[in-house]
C-alpha atoms as a PDB file:
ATOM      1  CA  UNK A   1     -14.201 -10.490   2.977  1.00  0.00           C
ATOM      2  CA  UNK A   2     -11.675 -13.708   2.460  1.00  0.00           C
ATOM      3  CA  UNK A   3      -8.312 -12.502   1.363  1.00  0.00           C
ATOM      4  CA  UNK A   4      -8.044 -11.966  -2.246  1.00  0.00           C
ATOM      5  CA  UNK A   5      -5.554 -14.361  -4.480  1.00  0.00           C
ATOM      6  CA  UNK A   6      -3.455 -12.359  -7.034  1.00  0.00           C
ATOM      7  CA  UNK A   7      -3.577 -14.893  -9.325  1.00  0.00           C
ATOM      8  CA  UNK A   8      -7.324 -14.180 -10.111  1.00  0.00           C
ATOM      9  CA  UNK A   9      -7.696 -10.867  -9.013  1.00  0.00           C
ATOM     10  CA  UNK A  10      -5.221  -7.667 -10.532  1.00  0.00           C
ATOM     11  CA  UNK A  11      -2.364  -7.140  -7.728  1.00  0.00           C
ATOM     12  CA  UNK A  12      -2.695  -3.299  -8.312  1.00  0.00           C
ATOM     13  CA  UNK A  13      -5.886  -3.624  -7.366  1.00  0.00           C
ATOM     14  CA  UNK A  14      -6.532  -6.282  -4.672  1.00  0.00           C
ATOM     15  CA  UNK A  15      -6.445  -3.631  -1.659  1.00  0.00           C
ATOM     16  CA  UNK A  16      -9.573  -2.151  -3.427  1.00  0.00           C
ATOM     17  CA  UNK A  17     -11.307  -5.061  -3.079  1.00  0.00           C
ATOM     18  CA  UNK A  18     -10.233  -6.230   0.314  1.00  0.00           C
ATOM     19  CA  UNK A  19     -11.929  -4.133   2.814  1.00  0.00           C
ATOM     20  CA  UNK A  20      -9.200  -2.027   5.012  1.00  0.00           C
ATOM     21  CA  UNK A  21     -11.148  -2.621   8.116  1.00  0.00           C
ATOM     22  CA  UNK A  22     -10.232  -6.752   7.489  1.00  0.00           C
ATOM     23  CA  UNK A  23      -6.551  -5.493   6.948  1.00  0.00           C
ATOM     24  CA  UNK A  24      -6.189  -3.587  10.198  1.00  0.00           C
ATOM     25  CA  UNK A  25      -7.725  -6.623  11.904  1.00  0.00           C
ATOM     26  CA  UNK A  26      -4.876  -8.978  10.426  1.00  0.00           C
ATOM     27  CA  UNK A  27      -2.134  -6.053  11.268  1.00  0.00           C
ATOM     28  CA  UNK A  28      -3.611  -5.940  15.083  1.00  0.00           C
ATOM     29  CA  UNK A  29      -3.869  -9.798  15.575  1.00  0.00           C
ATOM     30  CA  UNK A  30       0.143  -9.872  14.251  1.00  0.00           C
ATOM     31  CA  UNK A  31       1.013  -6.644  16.671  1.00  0.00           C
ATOM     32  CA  UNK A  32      -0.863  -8.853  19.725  1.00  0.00           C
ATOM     33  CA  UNK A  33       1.331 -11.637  19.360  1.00  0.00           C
ATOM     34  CA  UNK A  34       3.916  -9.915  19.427  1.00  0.00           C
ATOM     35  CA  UNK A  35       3.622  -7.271  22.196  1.00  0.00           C
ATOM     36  CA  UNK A  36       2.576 -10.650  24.415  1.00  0.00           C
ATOM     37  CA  UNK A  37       6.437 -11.707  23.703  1.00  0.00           C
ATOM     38  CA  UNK A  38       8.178  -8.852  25.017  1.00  0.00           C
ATOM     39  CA  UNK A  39       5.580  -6.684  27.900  1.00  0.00           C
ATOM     40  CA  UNK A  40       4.135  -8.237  30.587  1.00  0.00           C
ATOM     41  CA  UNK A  41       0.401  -8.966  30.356  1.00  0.00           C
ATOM     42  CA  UNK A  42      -0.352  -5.839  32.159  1.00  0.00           C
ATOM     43  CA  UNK A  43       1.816  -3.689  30.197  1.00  0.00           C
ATOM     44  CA  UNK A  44       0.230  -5.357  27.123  1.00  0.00           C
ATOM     45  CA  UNK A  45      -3.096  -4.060  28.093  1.00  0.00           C
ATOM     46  CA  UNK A  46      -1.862  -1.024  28.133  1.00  0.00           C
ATOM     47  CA  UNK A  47       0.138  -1.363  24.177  1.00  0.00           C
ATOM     48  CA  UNK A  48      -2.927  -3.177  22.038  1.00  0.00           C
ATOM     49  CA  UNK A  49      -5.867  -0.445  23.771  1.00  0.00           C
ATOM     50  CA  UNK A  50      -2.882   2.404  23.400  1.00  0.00           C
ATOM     51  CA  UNK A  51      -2.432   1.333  19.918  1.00  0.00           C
ATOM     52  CA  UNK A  52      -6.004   1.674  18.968  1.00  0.00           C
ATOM     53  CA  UNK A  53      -6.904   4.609  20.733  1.00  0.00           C
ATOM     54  CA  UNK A  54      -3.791   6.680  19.276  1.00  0.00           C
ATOM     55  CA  UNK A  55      -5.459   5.890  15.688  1.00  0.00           C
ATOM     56  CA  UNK A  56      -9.046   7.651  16.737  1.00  0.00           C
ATOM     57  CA  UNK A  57     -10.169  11.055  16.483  1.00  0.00           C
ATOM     58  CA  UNK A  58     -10.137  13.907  19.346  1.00  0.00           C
ATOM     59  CA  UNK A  59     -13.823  13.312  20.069  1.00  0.00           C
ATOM     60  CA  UNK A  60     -13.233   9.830  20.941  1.00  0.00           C
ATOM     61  CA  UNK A  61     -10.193  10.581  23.418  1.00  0.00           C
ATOM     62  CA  UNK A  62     -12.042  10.753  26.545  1.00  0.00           C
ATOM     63  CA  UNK A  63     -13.993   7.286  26.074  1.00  0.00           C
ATOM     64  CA  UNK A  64     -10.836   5.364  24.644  1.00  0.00           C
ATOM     65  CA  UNK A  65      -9.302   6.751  27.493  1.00  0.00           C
ATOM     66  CA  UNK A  66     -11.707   4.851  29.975  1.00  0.00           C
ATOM     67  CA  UNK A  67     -10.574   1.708  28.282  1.00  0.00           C
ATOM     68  CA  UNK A  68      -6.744   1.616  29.596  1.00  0.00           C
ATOM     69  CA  UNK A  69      -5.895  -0.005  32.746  1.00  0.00           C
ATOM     70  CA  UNK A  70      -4.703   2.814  35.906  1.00  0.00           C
ATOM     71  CA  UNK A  71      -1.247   2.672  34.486  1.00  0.00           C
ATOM     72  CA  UNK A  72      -2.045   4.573  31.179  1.00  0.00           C
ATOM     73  CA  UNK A  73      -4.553   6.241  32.391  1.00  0.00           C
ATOM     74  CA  UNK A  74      -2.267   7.872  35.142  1.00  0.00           C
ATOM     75  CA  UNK A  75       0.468   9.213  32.468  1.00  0.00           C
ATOM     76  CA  UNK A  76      -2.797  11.218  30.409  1.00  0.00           C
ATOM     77  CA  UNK A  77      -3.898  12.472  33.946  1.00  0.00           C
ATOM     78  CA  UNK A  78      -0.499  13.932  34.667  1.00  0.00           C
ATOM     79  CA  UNK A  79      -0.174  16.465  32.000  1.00  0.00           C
ATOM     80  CA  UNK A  80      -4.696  17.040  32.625  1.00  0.00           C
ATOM     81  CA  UNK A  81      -7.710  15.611  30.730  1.00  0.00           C
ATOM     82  CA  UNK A  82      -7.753  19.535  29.687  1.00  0.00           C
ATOM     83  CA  UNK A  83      -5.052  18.162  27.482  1.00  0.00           C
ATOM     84  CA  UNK A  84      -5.600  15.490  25.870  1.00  0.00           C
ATOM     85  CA  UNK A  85      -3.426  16.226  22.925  1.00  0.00           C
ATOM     86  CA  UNK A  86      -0.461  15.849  25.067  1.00  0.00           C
ATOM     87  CA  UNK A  87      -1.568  13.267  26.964  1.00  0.00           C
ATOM     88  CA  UNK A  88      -1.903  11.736  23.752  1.00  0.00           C
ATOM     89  CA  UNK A  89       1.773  12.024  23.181  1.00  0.00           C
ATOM     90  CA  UNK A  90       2.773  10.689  26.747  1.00  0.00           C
ATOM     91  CA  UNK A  91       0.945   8.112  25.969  1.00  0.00           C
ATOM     92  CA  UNK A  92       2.495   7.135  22.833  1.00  0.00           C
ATOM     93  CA  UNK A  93       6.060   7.823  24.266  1.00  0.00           C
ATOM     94  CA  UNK A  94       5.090   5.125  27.032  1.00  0.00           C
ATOM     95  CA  UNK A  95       4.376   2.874  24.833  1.00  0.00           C
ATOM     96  CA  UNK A  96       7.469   3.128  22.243  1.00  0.00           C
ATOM     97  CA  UNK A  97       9.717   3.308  24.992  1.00  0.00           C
ATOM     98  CA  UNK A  98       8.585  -0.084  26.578  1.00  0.00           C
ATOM     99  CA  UNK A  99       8.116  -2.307  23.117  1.00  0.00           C
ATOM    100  CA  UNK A 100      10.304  -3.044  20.082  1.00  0.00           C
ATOM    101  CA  UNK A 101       9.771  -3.680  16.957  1.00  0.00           C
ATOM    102  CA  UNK A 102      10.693  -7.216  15.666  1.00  0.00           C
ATOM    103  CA  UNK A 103      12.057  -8.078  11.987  1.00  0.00           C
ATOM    104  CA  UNK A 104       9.708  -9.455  10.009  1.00  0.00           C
ATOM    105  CA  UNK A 105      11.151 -13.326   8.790  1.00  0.00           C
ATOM    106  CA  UNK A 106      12.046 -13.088   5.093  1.00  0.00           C
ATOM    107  CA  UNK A 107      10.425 -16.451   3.594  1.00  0.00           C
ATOM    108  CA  UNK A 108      11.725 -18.036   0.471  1.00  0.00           C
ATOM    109  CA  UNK A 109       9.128 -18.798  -1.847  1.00  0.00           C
ATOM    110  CA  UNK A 110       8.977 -20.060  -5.652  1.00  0.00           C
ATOM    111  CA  UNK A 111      10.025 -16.731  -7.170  1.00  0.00           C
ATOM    112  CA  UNK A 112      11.713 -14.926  -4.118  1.00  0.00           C
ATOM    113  CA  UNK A 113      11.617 -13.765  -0.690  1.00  0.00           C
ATOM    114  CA  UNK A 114       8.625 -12.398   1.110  1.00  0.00           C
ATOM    115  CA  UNK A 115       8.266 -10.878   4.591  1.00  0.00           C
ATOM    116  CA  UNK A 116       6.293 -12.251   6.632  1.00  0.00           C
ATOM    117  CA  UNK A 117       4.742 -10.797   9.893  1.00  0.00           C
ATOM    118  CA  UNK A 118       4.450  -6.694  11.079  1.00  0.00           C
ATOM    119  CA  UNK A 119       7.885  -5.734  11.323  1.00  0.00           C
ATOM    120  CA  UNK A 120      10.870  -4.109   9.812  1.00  0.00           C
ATOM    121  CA  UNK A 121      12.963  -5.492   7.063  1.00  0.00           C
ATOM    122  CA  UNK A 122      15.477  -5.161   4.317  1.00  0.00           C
ATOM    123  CA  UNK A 123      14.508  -6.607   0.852  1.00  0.00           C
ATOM    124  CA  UNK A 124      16.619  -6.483  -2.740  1.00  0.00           C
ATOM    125  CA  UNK A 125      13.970  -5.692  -5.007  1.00  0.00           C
ATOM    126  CA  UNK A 126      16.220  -8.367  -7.269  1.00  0.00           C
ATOM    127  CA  UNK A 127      15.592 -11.139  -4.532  1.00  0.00           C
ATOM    128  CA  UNK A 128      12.006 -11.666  -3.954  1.00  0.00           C
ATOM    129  CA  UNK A 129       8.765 -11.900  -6.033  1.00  0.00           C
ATOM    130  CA  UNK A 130       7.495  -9.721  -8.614  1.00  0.00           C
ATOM    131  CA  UNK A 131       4.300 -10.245 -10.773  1.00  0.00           C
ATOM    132  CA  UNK A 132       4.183  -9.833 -14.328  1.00  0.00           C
ATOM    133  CA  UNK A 133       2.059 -11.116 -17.368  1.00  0.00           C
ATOM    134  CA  UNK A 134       3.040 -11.135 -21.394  1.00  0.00           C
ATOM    135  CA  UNK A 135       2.328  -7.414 -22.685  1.00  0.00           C
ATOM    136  CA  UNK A 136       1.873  -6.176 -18.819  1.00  0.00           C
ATOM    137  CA  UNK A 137       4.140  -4.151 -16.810  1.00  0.00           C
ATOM    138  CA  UNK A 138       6.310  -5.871 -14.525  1.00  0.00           C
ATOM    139  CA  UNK A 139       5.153  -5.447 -10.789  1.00  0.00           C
ATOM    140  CA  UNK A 140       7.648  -5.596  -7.453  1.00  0.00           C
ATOM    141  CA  UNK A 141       5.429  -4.240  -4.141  1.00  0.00           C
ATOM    142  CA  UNK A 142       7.730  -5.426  -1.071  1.00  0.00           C
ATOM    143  CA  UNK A 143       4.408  -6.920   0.423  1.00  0.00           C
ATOM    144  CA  UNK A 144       2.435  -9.802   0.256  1.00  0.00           C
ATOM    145  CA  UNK A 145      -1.235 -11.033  -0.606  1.00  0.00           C
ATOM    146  CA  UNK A 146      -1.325 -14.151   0.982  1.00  0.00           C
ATOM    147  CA  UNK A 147      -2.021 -15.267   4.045  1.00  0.00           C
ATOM    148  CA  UNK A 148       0.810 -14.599   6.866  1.00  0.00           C
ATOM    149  CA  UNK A 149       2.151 -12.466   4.440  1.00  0.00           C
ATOM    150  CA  UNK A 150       3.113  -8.246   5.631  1.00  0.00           C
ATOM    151  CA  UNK A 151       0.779  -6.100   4.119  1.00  0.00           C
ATOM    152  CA  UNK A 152       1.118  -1.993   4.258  1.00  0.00           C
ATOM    153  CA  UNK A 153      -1.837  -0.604   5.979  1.00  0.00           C
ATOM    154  CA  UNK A 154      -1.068   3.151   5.518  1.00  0.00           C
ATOM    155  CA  UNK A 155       0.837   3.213   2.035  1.00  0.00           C
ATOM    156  CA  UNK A 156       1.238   1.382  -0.927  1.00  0.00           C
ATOM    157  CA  UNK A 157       4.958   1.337  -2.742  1.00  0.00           C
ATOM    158  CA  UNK A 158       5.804  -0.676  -5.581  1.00  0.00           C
ATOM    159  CA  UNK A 159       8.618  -0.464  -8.566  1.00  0.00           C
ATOM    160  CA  UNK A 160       6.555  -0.830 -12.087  1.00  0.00           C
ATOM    161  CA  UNK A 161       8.834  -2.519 -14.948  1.00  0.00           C
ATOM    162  CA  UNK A 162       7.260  -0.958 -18.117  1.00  0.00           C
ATOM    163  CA  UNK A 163       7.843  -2.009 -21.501  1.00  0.00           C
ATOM    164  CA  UNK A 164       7.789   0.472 -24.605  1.00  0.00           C
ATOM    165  CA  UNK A 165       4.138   0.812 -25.019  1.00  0.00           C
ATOM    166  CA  UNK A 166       2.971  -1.123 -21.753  1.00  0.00           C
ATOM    167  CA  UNK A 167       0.921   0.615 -19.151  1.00  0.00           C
ATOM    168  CA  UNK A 168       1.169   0.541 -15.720  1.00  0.00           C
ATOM    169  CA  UNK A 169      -2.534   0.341 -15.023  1.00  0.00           C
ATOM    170  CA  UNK A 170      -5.853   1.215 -16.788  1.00  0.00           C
ATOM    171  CA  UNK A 171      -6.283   5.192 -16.713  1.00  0.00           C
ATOM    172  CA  UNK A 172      -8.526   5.869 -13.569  1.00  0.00           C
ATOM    173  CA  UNK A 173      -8.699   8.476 -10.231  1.00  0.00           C
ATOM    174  CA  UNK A 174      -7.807   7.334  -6.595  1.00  0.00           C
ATOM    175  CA  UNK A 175      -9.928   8.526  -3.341  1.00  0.00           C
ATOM    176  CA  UNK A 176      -5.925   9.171  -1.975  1.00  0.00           C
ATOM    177  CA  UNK A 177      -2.871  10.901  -3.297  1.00  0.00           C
ATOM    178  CA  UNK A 178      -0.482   8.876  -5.258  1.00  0.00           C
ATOM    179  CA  UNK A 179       2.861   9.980  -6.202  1.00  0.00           C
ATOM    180  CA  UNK A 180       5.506   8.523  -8.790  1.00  0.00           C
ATOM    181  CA  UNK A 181       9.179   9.017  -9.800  1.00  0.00           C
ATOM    182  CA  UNK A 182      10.749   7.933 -12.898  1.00  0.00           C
ATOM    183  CA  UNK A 183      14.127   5.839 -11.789  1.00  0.00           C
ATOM    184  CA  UNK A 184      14.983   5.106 -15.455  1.00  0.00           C
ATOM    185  CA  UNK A 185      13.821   5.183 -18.948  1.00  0.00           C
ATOM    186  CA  UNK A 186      11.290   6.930 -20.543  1.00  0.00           C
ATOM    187  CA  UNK A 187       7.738   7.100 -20.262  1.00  0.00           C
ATOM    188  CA  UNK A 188       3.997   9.216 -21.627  1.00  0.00           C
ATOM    189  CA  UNK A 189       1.771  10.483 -18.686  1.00  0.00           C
ATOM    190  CA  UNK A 190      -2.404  10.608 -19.559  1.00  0.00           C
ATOM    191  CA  UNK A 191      -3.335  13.160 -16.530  1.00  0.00           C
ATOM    192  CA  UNK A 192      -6.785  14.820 -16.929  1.00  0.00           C
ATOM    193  CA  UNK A 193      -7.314  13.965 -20.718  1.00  0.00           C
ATOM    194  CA  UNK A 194      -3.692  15.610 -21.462  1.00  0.00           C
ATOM    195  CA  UNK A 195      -0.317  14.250 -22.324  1.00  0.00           C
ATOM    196  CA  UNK A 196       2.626  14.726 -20.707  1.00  0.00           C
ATOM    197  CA  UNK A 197       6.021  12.964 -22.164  1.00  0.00           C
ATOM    198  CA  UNK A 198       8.216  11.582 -18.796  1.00  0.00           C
ATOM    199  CA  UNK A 199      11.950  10.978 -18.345  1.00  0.00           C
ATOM    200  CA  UNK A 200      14.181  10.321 -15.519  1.00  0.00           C
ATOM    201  CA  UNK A 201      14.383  12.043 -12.264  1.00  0.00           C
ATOM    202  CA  UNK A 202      10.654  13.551 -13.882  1.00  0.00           C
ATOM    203  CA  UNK A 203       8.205  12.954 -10.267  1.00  0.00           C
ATOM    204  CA  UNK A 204       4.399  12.983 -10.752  1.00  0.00           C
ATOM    205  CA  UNK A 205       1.808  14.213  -7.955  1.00  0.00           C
ATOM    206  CA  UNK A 206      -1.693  13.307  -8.800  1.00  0.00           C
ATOM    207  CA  UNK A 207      -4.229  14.966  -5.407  1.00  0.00           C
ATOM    208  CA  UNK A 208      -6.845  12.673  -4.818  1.00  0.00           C
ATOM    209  CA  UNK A 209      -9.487  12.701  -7.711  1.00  0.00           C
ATOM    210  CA  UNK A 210      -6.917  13.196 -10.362  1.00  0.00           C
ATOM    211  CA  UNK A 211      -7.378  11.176 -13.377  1.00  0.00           C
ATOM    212  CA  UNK A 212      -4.017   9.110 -14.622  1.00  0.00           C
ATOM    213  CA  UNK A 213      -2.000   6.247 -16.326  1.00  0.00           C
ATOM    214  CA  UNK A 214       1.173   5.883 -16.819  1.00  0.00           C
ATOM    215  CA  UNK A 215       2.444   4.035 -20.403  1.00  0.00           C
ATOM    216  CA  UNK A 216       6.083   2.800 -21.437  1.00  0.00           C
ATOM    217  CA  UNK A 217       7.591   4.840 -24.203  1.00  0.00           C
ATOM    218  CA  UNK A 218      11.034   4.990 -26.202  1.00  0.00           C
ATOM    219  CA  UNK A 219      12.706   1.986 -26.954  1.00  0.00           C
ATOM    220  CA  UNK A 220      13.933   0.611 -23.549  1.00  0.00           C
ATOM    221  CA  UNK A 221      12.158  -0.364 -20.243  1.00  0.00           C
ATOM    222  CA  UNK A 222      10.879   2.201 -18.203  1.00  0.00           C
ATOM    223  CA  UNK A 223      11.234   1.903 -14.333  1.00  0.00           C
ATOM    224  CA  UNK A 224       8.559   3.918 -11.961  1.00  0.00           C
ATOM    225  CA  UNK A 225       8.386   3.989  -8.235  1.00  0.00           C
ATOM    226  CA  UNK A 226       4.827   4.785  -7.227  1.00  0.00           C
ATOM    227  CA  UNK A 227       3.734   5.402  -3.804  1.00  0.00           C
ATOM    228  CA  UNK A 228      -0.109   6.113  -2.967  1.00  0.00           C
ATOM    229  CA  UNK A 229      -1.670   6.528   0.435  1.00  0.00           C
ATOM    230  CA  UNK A 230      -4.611   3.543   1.692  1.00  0.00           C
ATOM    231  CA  UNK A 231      -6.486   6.017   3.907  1.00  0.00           C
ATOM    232  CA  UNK A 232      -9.700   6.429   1.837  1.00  0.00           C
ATOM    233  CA  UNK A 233      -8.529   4.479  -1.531  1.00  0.00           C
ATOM    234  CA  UNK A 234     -10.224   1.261   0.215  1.00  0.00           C
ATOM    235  CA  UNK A 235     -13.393  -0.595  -0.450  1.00  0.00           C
ATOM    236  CA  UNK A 236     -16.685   0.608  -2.959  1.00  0.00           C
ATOM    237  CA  UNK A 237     -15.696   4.198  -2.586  1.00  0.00           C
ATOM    238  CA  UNK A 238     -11.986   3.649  -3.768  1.00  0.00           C
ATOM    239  CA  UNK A 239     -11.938   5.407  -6.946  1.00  0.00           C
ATOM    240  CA  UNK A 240     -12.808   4.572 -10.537  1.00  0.00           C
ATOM    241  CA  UNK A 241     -12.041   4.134 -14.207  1.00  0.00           C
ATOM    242  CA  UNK A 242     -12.847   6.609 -16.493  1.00  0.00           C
ATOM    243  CA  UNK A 243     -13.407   6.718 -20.118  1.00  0.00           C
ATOM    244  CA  UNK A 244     -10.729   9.365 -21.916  1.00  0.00           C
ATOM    245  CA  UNK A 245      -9.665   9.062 -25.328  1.00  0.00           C
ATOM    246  CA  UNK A 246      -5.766   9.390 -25.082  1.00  0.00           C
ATOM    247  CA  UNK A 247      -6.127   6.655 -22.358  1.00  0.00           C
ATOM    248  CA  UNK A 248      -7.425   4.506 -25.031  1.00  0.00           C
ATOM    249  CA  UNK A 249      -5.486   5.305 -27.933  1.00  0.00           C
ATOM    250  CA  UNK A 250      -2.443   4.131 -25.508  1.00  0.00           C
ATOM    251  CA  UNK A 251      -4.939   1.180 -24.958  1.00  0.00           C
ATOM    252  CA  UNK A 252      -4.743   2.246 -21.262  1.00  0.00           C
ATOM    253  CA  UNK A 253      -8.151   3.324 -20.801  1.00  0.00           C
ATOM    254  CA  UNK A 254     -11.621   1.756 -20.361  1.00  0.00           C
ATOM    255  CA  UNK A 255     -14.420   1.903 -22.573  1.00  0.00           C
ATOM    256  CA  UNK A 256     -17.312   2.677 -20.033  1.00  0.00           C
ATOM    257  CA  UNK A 257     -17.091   4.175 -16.910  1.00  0.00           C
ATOM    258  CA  UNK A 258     -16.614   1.852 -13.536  1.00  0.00           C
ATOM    259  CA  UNK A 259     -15.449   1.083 -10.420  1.00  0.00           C
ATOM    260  CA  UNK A 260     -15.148  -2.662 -10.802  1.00  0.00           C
ATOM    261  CA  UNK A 261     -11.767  -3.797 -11.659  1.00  0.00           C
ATOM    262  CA  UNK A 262     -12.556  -6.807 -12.772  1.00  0.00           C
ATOM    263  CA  UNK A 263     -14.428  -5.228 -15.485  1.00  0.00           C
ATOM    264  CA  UNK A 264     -12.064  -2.603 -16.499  1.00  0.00           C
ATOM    265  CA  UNK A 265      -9.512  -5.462 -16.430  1.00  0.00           C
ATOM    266  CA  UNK A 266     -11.445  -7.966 -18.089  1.00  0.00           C
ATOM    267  CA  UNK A 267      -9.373  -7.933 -21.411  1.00  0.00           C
ATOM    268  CA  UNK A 268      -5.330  -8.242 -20.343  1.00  0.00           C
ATOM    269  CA  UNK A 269      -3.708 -11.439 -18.842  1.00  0.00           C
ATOM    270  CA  UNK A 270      -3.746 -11.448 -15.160  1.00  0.00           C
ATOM    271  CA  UNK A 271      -0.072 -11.031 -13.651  1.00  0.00           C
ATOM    272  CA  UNK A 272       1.302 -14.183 -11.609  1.00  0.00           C
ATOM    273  CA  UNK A 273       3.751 -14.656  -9.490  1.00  0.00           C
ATOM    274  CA  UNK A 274       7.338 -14.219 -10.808  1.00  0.00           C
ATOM    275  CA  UNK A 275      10.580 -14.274 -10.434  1.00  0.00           C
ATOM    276  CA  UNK A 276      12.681 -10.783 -11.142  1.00  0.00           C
ATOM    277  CA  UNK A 277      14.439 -11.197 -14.186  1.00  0.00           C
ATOM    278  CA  UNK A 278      17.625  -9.404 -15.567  1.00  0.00           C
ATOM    279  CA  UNK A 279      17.573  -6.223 -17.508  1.00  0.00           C
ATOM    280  CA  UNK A 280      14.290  -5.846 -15.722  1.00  0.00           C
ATOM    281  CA  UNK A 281      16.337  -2.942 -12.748  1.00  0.00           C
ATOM    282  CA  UNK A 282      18.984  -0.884 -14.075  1.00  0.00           C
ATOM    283  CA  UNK A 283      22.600  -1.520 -12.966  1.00  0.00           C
END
């Protein structure tokens, strides 16, 4: 599936709709180019099938195994294919010791910087690009939907601006765990058809399958880091929206059940691209 553009689809939910399989594809391309720039071809044959076999299951060791040139295979032979779990971690020590990770290249774009590339980086949540909409929750995720852009494969993080009555998303249940912690401000929790009244330093755990929105409350913005894993929260089996009447007294909730955001998101402005503004992070 083509990459998603915020601007028509929800950012919180354009990793739903683009498959994680096309993500990991994008990630493995960027890791290729550059493992080429700093191992030798036949050391590089050894990184991109290492990679990719140190991401499968047990009971696909011994055939990923076949696929590594004599020098990888050699390391798992010393330690016995009787143990393949530390062969596994020679491997991976090979591998780490002989590459390095590259910084991604902060970009400057309309409304902030953006990494760009698989790499590490430091980013000011003040300097690059948030997304926001009239009446919507302010939205700063450290990654990028665009093309080139770095997107998380194994987590999601983000910093949600909300206002006094704004919520952070429509009240739904995630195939993944997803955490938050309130940085500042207050805010209501909807969890499982109850409410739960939030202030700072107050952390939320929802197991995968729980049922949740988070709304602004008091009289000043409300900042929330939220963190939630991408393992099975990808694609149709994601999650879904689900119809709860303290969700929609907030006006946080959906009126019939789905899995479509587009539908449960069909009546609030789609965010845009913006750029942070003050009194949006506490000092």
């Amino acid at each position: 599936m083509e990459r998603v553009n915020a601007i028509h689809v929800d950012v919180n939910e354009r990793r739903r709709i683009r498959p994680k399989r096309a993500r990991a594809a994008e990630s493995l391309t960027r890791l290729a180019e550059h493992h080429e720039s700093v191992v030798t071809k036949e050391q590089f044959g050894v990184c991109a099938a290492g990679r990719s076999y140190l991401r499968q299951t047990l009971d696909e060791a011994e055939r990923r195994l076949q696929e590594l040139d004599d020098s990888g295979r050699v390391l798992v032979e010393e330690v016995g294919r009787d143990r393949l779990v530390a062969g596994r971690r020679v491997l991976h020590g090979w591998i780490m010791t002989r590459t390095m990770t590259s910084e991604s290249r902060l970009e400057s774009t309309e409304h902030g910087l953006v990494p760009h590339g698989d790499g590490w980086f430091v980013l000011n949540a003040r300097d690059t690009r948030w997304f926001h909409a009239p009446g919507r929750s302010a939205i700063c995720e450290f990654e990028g939907p665009y093309e080139g852009e770095q997107d998380f494969l194994q987590f999601g993080i983000n910093l949600s601006v909300l206002g006094p009555g704004e919520p952070m998303a429509m009240y739904h249940w995630e195939a993944d765990q997803e955490d938050f912690l309130v940085l500042s401000g207050e805010a209501l929790l909807v969890v499982e058809g109850e409410e739960r009244p939030l202030r700072q330093w107050d952390f939320v755990h929802c197991p995968p399958g729980t049922k949740h929105v988070i709304v602004g409350a008091g009289d000043a913005p409300c900042v929330v880091l939220a963190v939630g894993a991408r393992d099975h929260s990808t694609g149709p089996d994601w999650g879904g929206y689900s119809v709860d009447e303290a969700a929609v007294r907030h006006s946080a909730g959906v009126g019939q059940e789905t899995t479509d955001p587009k539908q449960a998101y069909a009546g609030l402005t789609k965010r845009k691209p913006a750029s942070y503004r003050e009194g949006w992070l506490p000092e």
